[in-house]
Protein backbone atom coordinates (compact mmCIF):
# COMPACT_ATOMS: atom_id res chain seq x y z
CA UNK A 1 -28.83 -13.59 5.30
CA UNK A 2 -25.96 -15.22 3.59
CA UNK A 3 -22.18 -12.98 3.59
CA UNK A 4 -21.18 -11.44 0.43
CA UNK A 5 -18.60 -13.06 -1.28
CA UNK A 6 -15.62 -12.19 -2.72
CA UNK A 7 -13.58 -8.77 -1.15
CA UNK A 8 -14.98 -6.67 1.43
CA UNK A 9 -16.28 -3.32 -0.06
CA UNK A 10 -14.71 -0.33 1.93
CA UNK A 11 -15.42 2.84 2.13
CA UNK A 12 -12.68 5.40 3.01
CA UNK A 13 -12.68 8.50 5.24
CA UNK A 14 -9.63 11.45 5.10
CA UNK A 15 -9.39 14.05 7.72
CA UNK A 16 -7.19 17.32 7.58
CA UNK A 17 -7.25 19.32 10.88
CA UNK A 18 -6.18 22.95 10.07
CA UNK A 19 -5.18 24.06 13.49
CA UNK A 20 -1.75 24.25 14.07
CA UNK A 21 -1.07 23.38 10.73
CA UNK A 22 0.56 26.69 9.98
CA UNK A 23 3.43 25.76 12.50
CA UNK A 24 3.88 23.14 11.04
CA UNK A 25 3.64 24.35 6.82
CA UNK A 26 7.46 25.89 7.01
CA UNK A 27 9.34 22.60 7.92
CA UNK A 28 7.51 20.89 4.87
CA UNK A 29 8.11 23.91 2.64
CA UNK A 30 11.79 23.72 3.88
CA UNK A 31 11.59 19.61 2.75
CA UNK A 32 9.86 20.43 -0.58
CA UNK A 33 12.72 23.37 -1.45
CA UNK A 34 15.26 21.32 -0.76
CA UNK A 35 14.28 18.55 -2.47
CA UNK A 36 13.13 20.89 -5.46
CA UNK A 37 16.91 21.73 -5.90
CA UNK A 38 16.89 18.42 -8.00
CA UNK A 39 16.21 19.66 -11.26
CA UNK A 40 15.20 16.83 -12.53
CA UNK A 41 12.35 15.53 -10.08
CA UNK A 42 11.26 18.72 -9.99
CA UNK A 43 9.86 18.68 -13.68
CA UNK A 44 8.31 15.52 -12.49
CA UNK A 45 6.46 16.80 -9.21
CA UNK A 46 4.62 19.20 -11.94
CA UNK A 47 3.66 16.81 -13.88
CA UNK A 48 2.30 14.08 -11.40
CA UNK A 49 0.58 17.12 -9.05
CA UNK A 50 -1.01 18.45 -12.37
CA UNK A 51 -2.35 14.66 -13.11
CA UNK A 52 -3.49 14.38 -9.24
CA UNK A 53 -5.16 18.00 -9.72
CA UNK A 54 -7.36 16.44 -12.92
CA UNK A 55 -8.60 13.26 -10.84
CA UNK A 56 -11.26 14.00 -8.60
CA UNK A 57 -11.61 11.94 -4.97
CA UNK A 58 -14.27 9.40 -5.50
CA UNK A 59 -17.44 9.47 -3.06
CA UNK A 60 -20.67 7.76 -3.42
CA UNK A 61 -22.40 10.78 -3.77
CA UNK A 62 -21.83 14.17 -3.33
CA UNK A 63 -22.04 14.51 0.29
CA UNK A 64 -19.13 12.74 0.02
CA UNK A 65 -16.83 15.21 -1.34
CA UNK A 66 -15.29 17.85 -0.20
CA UNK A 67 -12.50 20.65 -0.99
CA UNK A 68 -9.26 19.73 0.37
CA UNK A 69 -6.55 22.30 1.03
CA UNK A 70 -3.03 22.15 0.96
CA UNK A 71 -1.67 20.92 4.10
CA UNK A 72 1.32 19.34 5.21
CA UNK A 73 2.41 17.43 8.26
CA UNK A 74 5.65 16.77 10.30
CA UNK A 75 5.98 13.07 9.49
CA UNK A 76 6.59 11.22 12.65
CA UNK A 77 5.24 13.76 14.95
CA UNK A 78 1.99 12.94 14.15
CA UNK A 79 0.89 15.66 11.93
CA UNK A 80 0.32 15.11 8.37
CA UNK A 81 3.08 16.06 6.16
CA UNK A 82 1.32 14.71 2.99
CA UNK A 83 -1.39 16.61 1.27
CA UNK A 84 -5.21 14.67 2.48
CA UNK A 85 -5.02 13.93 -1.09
CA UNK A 86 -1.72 12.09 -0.96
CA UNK A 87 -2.86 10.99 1.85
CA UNK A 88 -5.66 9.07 0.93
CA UNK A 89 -3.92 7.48 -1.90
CA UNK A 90 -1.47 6.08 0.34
CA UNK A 91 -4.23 5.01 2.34
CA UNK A 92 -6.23 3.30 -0.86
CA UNK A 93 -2.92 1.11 -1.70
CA UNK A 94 -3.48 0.07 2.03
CA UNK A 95 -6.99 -0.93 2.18
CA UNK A 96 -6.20 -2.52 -1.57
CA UNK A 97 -3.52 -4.46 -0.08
CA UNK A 98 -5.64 -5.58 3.07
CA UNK A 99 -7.99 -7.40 0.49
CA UNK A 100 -10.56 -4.68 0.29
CA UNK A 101 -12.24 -3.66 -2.14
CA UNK A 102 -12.39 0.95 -2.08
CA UNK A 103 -16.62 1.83 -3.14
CA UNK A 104 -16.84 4.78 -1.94
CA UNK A 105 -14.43 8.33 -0.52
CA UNK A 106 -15.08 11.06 1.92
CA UNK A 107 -12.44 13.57 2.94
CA UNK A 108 -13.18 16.17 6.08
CA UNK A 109 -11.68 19.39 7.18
CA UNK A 110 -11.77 20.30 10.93
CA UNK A 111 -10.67 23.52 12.43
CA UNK A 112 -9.68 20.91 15.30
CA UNK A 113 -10.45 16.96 16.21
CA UNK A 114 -13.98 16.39 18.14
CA UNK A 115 -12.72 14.33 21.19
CA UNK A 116 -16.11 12.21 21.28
CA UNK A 117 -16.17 11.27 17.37
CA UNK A 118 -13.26 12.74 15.64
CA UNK A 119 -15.06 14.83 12.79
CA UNK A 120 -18.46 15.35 14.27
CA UNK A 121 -21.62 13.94 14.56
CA UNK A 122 -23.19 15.43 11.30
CA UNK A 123 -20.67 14.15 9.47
CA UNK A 124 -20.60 11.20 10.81
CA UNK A 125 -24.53 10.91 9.64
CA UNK A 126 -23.44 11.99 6.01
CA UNK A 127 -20.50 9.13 5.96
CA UNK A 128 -23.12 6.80 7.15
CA UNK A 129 -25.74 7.50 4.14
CA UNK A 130 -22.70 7.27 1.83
CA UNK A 131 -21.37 4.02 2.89
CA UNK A 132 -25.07 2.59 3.36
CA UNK A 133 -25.60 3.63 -0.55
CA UNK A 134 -22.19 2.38 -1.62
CA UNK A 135 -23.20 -1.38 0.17
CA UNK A 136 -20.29 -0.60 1.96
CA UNK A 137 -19.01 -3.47 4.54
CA UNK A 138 -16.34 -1.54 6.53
CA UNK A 139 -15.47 1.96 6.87
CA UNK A 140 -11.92 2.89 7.34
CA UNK A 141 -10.58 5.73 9.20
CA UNK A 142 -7.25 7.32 7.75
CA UNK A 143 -6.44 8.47 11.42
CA UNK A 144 -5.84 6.95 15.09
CA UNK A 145 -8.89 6.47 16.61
CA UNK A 146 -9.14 6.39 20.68
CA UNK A 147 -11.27 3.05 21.82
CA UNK A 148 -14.42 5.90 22.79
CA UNK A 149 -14.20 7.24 19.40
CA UNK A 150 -14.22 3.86 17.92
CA UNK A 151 -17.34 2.80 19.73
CA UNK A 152 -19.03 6.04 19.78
CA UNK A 153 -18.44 6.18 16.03
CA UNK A 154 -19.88 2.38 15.12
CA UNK A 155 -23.16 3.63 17.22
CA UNK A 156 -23.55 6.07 14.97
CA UNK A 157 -23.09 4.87 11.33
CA UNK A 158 -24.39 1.47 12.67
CA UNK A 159 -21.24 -0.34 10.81
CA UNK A 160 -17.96 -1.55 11.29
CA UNK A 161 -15.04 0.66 11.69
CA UNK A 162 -11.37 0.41 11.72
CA UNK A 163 -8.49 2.72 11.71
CA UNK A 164 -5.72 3.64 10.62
CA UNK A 165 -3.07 0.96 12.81
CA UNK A 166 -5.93 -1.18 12.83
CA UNK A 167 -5.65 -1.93 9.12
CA UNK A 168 -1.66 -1.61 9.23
CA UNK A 169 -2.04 -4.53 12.07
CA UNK A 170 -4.41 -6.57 9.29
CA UNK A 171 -2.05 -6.04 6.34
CA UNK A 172 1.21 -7.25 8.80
CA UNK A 173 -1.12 -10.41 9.59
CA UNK A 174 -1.97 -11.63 6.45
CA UNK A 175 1.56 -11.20 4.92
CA UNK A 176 3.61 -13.00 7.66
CA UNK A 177 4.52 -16.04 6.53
CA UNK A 178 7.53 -17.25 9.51
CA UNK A 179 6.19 -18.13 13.24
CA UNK A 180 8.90 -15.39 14.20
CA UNK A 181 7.11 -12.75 12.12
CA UNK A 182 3.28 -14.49 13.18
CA UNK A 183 4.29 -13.61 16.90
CA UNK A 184 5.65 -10.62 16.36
CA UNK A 185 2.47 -9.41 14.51
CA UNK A 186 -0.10 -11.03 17.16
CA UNK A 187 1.76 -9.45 20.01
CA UNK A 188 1.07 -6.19 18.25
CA UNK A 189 -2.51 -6.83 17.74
CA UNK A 190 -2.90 -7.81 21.64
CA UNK A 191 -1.40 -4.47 22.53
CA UNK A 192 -3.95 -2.48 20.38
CA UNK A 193 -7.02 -4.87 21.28
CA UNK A 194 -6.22 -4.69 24.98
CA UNK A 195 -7.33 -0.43 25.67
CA UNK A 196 -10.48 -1.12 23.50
CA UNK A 197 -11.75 -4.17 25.28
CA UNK A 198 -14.38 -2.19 27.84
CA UNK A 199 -17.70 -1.16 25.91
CA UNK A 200 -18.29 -4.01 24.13
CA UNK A 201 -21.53 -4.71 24.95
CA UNK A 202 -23.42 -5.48 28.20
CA UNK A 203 -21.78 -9.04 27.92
CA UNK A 204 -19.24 -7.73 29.27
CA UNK A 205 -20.03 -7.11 32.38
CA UNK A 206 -21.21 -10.50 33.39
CA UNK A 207 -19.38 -12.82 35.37
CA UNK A 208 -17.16 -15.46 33.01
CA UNK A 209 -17.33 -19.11 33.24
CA UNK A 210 -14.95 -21.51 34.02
CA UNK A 211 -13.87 -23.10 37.31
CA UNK A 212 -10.78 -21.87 38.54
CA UNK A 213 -10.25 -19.28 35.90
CA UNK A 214 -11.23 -15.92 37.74
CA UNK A 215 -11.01 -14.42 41.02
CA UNK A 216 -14.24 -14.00 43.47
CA UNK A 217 -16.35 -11.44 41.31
CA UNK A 218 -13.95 -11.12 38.50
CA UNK A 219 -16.28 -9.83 35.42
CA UNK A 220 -15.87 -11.31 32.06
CA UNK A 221 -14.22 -8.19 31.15
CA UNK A 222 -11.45 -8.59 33.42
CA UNK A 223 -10.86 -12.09 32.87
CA UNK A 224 -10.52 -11.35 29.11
CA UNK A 225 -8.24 -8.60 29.93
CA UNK A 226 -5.82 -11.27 32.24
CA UNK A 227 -6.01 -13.96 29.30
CA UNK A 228 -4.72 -11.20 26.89
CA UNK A 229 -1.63 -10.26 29.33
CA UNK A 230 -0.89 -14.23 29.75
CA UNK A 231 -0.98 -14.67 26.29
CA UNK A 232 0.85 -11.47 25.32
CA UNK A 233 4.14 -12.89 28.36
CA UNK A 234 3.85 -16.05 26.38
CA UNK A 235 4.31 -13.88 22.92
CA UNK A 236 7.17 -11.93 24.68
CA UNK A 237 8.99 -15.09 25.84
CA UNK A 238 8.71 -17.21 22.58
CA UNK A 239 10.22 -13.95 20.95
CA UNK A 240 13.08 -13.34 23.34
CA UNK A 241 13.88 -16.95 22.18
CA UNK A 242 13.78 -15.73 18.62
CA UNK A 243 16.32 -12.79 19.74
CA UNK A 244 18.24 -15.26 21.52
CA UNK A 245 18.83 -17.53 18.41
CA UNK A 246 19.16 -14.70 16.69
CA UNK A 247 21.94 -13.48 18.33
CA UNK A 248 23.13 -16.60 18.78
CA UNK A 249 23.58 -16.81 14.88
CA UNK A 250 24.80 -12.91 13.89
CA UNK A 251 27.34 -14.18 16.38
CA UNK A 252 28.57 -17.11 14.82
CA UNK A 253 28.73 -14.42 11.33
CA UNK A 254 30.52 -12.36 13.26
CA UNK A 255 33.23 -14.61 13.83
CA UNK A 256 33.91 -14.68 10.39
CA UNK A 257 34.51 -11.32 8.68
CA UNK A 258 31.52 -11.63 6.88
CA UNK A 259 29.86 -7.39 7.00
CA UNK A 260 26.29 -7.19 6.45
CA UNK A 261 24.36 -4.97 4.68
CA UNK A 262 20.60 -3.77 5.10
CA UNK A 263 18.38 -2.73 2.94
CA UNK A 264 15.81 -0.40 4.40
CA UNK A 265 12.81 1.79 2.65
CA UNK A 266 9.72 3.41 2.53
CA UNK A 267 7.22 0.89 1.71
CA UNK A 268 6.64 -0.20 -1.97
CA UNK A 269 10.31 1.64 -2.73
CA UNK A 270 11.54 -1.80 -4.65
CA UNK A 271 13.22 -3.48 -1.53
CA UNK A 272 12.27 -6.95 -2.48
CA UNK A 273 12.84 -6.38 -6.26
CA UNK A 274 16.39 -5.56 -5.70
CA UNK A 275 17.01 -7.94 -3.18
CA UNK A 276 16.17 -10.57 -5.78
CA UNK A 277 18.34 -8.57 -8.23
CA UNK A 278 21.45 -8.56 -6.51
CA UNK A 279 20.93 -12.37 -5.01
CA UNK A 280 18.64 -14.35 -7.65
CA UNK A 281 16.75 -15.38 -3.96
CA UNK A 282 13.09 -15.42 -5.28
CA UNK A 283 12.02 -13.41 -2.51
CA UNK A 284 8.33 -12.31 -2.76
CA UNK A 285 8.29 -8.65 -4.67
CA UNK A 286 4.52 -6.94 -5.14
CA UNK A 287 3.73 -3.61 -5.67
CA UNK A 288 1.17 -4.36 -2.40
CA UNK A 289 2.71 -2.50 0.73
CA UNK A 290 4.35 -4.67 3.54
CA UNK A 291 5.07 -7.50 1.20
CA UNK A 292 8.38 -8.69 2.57
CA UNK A 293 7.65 -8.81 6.56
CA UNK A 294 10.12 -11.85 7.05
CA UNK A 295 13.70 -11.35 7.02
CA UNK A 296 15.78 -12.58 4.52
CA UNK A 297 19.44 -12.69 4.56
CA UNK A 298 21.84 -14.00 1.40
CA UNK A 299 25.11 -14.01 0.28
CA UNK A 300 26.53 -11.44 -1.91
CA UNK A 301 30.15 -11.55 -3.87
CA UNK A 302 31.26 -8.15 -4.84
CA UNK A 303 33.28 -6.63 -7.76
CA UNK A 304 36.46 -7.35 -5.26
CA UNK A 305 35.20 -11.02 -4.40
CA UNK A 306 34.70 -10.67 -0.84
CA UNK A 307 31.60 -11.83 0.19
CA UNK A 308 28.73 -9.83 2.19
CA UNK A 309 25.53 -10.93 3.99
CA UNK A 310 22.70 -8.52 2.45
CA UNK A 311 19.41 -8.39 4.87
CA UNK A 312 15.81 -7.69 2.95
CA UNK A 313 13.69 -5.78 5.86
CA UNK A 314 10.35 -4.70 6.86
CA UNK A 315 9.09 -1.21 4.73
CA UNK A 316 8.44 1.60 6.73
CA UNK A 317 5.24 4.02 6.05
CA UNK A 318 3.98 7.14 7.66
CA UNK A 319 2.77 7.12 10.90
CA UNK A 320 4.08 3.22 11.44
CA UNK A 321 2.48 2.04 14.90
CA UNK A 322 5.10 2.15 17.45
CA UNK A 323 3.76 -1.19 18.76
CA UNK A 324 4.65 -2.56 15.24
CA UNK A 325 8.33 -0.94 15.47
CA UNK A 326 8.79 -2.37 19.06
CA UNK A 327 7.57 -5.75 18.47
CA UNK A 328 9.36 -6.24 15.10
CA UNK A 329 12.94 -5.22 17.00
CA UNK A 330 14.15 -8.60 16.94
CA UNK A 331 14.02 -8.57 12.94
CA UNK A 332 15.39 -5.00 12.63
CA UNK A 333 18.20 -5.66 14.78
CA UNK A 334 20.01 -6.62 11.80
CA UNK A 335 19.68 -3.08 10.92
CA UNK A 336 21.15 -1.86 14.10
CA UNK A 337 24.15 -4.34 12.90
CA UNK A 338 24.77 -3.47 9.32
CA UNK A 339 28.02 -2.22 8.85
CA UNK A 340 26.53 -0.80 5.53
CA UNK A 341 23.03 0.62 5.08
CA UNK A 342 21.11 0.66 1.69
CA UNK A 343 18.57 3.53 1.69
CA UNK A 344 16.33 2.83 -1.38
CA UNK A 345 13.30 5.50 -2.81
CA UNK A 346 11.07 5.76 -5.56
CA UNK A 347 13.08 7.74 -7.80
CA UNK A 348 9.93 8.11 -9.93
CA UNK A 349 7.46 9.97 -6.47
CA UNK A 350 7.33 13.59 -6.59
CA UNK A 351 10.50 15.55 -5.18
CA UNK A 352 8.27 16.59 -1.87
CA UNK A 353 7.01 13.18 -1.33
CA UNK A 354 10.27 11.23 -1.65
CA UNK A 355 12.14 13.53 0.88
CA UNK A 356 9.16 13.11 3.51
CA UNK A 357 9.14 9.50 2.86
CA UNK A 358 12.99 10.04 3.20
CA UNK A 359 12.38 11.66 6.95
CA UNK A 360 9.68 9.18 7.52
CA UNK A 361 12.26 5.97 7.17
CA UNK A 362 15.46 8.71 9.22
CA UNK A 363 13.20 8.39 12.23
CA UNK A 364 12.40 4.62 12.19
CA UNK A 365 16.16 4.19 11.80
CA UNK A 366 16.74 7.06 14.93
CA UNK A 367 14.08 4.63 17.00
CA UNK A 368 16.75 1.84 16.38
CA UNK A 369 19.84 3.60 17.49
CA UNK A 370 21.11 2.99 13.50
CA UNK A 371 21.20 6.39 12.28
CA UNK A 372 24.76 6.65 12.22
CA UNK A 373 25.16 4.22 10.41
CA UNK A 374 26.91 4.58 6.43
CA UNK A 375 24.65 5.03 4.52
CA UNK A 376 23.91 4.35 0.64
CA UNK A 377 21.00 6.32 -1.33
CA UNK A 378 19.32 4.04 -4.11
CA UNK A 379 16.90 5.83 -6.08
CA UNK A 380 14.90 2.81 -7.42
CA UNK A 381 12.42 2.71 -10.38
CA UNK A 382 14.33 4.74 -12.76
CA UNK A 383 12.52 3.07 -15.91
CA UNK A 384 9.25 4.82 -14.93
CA UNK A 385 10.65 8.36 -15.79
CA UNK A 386 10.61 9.74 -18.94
CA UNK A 387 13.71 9.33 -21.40
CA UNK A 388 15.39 12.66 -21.28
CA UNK A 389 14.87 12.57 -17.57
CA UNK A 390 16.73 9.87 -17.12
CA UNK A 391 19.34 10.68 -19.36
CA UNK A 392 20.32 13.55 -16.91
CA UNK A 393 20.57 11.79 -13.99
CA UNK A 394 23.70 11.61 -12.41
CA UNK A 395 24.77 9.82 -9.67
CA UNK A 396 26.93 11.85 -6.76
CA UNK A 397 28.62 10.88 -4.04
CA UNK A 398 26.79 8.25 -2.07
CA UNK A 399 23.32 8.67 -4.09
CA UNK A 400 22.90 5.85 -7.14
CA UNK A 401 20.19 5.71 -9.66
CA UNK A 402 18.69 2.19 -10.57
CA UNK A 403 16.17 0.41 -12.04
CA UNK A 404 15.94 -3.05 -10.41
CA UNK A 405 13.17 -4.55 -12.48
CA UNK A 406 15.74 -3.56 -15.49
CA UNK A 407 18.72 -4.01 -14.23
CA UNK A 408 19.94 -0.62 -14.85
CA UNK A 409 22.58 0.66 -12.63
CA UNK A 410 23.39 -2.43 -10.07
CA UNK A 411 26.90 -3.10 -11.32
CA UNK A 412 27.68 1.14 -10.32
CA UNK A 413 25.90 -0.06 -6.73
CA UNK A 414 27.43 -3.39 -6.27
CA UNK A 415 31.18 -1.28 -6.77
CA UNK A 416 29.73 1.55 -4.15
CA UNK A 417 29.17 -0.92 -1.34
CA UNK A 418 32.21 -2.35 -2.21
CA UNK A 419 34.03 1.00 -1.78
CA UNK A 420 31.60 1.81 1.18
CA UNK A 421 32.57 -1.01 3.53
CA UNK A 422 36.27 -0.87 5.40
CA UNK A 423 35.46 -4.19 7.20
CA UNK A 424 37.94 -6.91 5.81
CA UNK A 425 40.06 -4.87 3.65
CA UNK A 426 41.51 -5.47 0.57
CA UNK A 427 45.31 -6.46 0.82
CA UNK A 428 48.24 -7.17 -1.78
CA UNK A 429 50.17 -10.23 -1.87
CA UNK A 430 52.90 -11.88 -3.98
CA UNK A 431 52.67 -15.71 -3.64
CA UNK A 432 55.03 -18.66 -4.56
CA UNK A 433 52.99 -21.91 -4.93
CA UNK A 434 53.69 -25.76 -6.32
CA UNK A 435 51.22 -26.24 -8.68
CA UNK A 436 50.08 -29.25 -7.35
CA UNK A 437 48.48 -27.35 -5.04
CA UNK A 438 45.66 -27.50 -7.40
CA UNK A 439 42.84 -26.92 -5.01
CA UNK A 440 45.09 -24.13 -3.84
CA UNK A 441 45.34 -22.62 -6.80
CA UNK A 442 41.78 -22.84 -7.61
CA UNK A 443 40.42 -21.27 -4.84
CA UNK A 444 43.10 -18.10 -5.17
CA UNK A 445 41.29 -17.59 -8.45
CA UNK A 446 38.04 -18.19 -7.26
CA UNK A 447 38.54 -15.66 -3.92
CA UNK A 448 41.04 -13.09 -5.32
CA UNK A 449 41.81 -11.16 -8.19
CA UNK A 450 45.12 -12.19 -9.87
CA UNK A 451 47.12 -9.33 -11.05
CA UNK A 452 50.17 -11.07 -12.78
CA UNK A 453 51.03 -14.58 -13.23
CA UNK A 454 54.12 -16.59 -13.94
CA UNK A 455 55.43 -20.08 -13.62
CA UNK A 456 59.17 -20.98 -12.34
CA UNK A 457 59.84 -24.51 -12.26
CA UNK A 458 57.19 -26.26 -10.67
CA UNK A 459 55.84 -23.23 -8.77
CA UNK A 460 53.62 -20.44 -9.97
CA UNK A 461 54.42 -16.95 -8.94
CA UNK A 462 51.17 -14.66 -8.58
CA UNK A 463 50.68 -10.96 -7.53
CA UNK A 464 47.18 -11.09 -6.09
CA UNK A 465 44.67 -8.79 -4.55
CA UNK A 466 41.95 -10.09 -2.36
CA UNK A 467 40.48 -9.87 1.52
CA UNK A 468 43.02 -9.87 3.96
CA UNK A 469 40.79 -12.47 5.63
CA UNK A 470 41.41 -15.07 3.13
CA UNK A 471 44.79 -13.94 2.42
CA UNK A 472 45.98 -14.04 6.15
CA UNK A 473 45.76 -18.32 5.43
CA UNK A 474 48.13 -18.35 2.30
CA UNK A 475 51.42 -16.64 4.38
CA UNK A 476 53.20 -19.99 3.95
CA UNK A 477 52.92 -19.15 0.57
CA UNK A 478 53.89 -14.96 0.75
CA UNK A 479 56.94 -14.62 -0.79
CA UNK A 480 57.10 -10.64 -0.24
């Protein structure tokens, strides 16, 4: 039988367990209130839940829908804070990003999870006629599955399954594109292969071949587990090297007064669109989610002409796998050091969404010790709202409004991290100079902003304002 070409046809399965949701619905009514208080998002919300509300969730057939309620889950806690609905959208843009292509829906409600197969074995049957109808090649599991359920689940619709990290893991693969980011991604994938290793057939359990690669009565199993664990040291050691150069570098910035900032985000928030905004760098910027993987640092010159490093990072997404968080640390260390971070959201999501996504990316940023860190807020994507909506946004304290595809708004953010950042101050200085000090002369203009100007003899007087770093060089020149 020859393989199918072109994309993989997927079929999708949602789950929303009901018990101990109710503990759970008054932090996310909390989040939605709050968020609500912005007038105008809130007309928004309406409009997008009341388009949601009109589009049915595809199935294959009927068995394959099913009413959904209205729950909501703590974000990082595990429990869904998202609607199933919402849920599954998010979890269509992932399988649509992986490559797949989505045939076919089904979305369960549980009182509770069944520990052997997650949402039953009658359902299970149902999913399986679906997907078999729909030609389906893969079915994907919006939820963690444990290795049993995995296997106990392929017995029984007699196809292949992945879940939720599972397809995260696939999605981090294909888009890494720097051996830093390749080894960061397979040493992820070796910690979530390793548990689900036993059960994979009576193979297993024979003796492996090899001279000299086993112990006396080692089973294939348990050689495959030790070549995992020597491969995943080797991982570990080539990216402690990474760190190392790494470190080796911020500390050679450092030296200079040269402040970074980061820009962090939900997935699919802009990131990489205003990156390239702000620093023409031609970074990669697609609405598919985890595009940017790689880190990518550039120089910025602000409104004051100092000069900033501004870091392009890894999107964050509900539920992230910790193993992706811990194994991408090296990368989002320059997160930990940003003396400045850039917070950007879909200004255009409803007002619930964005301020869960808003927790979702808090909590990353508490796993890497950088929530104290200033912060600005970037609502991105302004152009998708409607006119008048727009028109009454106003931006407040350390919250902008921007379209980066448009360019609307980045000369208002490029003078807020300029007033956000206290490293290398901005200093005064009146200045005598011959003026043939040419190259002198050229850089002052090139460095600092000249105030007043006036020429005595063969000198030129100037009242400038610039970094004290630079500055701190022309004293033979300060004639204060």
């Amino acid at each position: 039988m020859t393989a199918r070409e072109g994309p993989e046809r997927a079929f999708l399965v949602g789950i929303e367990f009901r018990s101990g949701r109710r503990s759970f619905l008054k932090n996310a009514k909390l989040a939605r209130d709050a968020a609500r208080t912005r007038p105008t998002l809130d007309l928004l919300e309406t409009e997008i839940e009341s388009e949601s509300n009109r589009a049915p969730v595809r199935g294959s057939s009927k068995s394959a829908t099913s009413t959904v309620g209205d729950g909501r889950t703590d974000v990082f806690n595990g429990h869904h804070s998202f609607s199933v609905e919402e849920s599954v959208a998010e979890f269509r843009e992932l399988a649509t990003s992986a490559g797949a292509e989505v045939v076919g829906e089904f979305i369960q409600k549980r009182d509770k999870p069944d520990p052997a197969t997650l949402i039953g074995k009658g359902k299970l049957q149902e999913i399986a006629a679906a997907a078999a109808s729909a030609h389906a090649d893969v079915i994907l599991f919006d939820h963690d599955l444990s290795p049993s359920q995995q296997r106990n689940i392929e017995k029984e619709v007699s196809a292949r399954v992945i879940d939720r990290t599972q397809l995260i893991l696939d999605i981090f693969a294909r888009h890494a594109r720097t051996r830093e980011g390749q080894l960061q991604v397979e040493l992820a994938q070796l910690e979530y292969m390793l548990p689900r290793l036993a059960g994979r057939g009576i193979e297993m359990s024979q003796l492996g071949g090899g001279i000299g690669t086993r112990g006396p009565g080692e089973t294939q199993l348990e050689t495959d587990r030790r070549k995992i664990a020597r491969r995943m040291r080797h991982i570990k050691e080539q990216v402690e090297e990474v760190r190392r150069i790494r470190a080796q570098q911020r500390q050679r910035r450092e030296s200079m007064p040269v402040a970074t900032v980061a820009l962090v985000g939900y997935t699919n928030a802009g990131k990489s669109t205003l990156f390239n905004a702000l620093t023409n760098a031609g970074v990669l910027a697609s609405s598919k989610m985890f595009a940017t993987l790689d880190p990518t640092l550039r120089s910025v010159v602000l409104p004051s002409k100092r000069k900033v490093l501004l870091s392009d990072t890894v999107g964050f997404i509900r539920n992230l796998p910790h193993t992706l968080v811990t194994s991408f640390r090296a990368t989002l260390e320059e997160v930990q050091r940003a003396a400045l971070v850039i917070h950007v959201s879909d200004a255009s999501a409803p007002a619930y969404v964005a301020a869960e996504q808003q927790m979702q990316v808090e909590n990353v940023l508490k796993e890497l010790e950088a929530q104290n860190k200033p912060v600005l807020r970037v609502k991105n994507k302004v152009d998708l709202l409607p006119q008048d909506q727009r028109a009454g946004l106003l931006d407040q304290g350390d919250t902008i409004h921007v379209s980066a595809l448009k360019g609307i708004g980045l000369s208002t953010l490029m003078e807020k991290i300029d007033a956000a950042l206290t490293d290398d101050p901005l200093v005064s200085m009146q200045l005598l100079i011959p003026q043939s000090e040419g190259k002198v002369l050229a850089q002052i203009e090139a460095k600092t902003h000249v105030l007043s100007r006036s020429f005595r003899g063969g000198n030129v007087r100037l009242e400038v304002q610039g970094p004290e770093s630079y500055l701190r060089n022309l004293e033979r020149f300060n004639r204060a």
